[in-house]
C-alpha atoms as a PDB file:
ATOM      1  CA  UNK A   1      74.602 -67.890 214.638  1.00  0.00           C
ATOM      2  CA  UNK A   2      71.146 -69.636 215.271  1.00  0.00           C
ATOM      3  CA  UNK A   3      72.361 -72.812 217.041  1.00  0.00           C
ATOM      4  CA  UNK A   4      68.513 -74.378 217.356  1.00  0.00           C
ATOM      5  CA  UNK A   5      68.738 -74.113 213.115  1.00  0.00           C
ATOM      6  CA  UNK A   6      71.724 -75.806 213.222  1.00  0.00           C
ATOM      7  CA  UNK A   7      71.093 -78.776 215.166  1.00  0.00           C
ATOM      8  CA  UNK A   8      68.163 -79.439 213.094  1.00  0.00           C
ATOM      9  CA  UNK A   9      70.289 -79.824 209.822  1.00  0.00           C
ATOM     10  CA  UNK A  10      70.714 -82.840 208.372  1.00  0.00           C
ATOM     11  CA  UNK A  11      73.904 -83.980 205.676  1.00  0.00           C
ATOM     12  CA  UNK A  12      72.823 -85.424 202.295  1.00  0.00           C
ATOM     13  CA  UNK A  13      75.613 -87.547 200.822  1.00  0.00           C
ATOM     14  CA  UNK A  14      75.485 -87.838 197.267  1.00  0.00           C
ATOM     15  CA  UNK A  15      78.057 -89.969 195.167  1.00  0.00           C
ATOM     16  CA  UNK A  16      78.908 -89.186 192.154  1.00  0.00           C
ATOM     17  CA  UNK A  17      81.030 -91.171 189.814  1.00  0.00           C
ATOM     18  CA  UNK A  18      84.687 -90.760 189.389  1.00  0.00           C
ATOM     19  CA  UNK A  19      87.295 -90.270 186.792  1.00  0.00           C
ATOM     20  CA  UNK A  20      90.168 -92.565 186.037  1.00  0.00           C
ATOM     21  CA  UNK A  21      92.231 -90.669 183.670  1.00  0.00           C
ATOM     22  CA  UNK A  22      94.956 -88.697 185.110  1.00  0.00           C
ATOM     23  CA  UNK A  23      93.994 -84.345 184.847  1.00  0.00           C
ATOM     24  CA  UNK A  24      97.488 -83.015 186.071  1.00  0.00           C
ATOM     25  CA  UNK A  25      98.352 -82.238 182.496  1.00  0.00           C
ATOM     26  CA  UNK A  26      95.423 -81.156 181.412  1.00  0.00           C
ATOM     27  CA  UNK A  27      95.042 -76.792 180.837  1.00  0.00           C
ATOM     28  CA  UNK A  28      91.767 -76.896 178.744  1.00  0.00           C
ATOM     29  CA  UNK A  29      88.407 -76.681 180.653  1.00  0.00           C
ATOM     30  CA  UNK A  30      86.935 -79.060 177.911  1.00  0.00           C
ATOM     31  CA  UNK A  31      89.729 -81.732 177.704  1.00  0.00           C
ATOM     32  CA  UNK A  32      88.987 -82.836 181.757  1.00  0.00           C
ATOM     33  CA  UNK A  33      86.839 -86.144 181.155  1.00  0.00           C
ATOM     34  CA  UNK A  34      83.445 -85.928 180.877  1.00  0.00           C
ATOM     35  CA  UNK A  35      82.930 -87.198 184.798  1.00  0.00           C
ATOM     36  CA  UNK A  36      84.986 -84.421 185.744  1.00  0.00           C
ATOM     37  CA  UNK A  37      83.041 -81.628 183.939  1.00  0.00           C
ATOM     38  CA  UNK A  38      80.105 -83.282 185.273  1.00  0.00           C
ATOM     39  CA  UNK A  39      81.202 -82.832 188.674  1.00  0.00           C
ATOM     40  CA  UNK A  40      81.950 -79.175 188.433  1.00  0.00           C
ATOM     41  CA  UNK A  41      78.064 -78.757 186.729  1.00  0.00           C
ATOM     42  CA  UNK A  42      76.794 -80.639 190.020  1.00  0.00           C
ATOM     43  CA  UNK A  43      78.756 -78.049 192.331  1.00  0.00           C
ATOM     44  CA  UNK A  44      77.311 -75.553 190.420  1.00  0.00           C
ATOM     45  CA  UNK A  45      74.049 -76.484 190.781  1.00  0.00           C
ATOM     46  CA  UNK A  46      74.442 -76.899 194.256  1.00  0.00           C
ATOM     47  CA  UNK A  47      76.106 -74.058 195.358  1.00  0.00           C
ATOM     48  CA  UNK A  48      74.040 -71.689 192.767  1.00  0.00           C
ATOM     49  CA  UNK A  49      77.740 -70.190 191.759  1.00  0.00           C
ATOM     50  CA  UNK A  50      79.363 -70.301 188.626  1.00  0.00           C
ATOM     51  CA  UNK A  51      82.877 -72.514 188.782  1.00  0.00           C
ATOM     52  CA  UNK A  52      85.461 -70.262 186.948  1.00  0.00           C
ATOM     53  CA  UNK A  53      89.209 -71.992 188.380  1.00  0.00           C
ATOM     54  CA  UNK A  54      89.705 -75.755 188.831  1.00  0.00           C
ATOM     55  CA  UNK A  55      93.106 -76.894 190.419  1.00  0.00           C
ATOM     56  CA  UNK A  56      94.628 -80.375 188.562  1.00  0.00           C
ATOM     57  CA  UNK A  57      97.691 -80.240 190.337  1.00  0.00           C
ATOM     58  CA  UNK A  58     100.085 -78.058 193.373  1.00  0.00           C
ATOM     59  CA  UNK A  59     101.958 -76.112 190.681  1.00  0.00           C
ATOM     60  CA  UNK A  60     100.276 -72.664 190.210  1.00  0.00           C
ATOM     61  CA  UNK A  61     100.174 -73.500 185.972  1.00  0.00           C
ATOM     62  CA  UNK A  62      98.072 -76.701 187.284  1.00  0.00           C
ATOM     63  CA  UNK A  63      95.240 -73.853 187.011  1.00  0.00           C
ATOM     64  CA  UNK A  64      92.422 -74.135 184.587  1.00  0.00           C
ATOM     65  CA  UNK A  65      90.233 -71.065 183.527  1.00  0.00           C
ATOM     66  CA  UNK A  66      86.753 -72.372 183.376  1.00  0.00           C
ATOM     67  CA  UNK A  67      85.699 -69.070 181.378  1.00  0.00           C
ATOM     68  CA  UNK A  68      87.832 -66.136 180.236  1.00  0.00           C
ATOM     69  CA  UNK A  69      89.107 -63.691 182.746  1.00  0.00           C
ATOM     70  CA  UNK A  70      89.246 -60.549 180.591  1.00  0.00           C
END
């Protein structure tokens, strides 16, 4: 890697509201609160890559499917 680049980098920190309501329960891409969705759109605009599995919880059914996978 290009060290020089790397020492020239500088973090942005950006804050963006949070979400009260518990999500361990929740299976449905749409039912997360609307800060939460809004969260995933920022990391998608970010990152430039679409957000397709979102973790609520340890359990492996704690998985939500942001779009179909077949």
């Amino acid at each position: 890697g290009n060290v020089a680049a790397l020492e020239r980098c500088q973090p942005i920190y950006e804050e963006l509201p949070g979400w009260q309501a518990p999500t361990t329960d929740i299976r449905q891409y749409e039912q997360l609160p609307p800060k939460a969705r809004q969260y995933v759109a920022r990391l998608e605009e970010l990152t430039s890559c679409p957000v397709n599995l979102i973790c609520v919880g340890p359990e492996r059914e704690q998985t939500i499917h942001k779009m179909p996978i077949f």
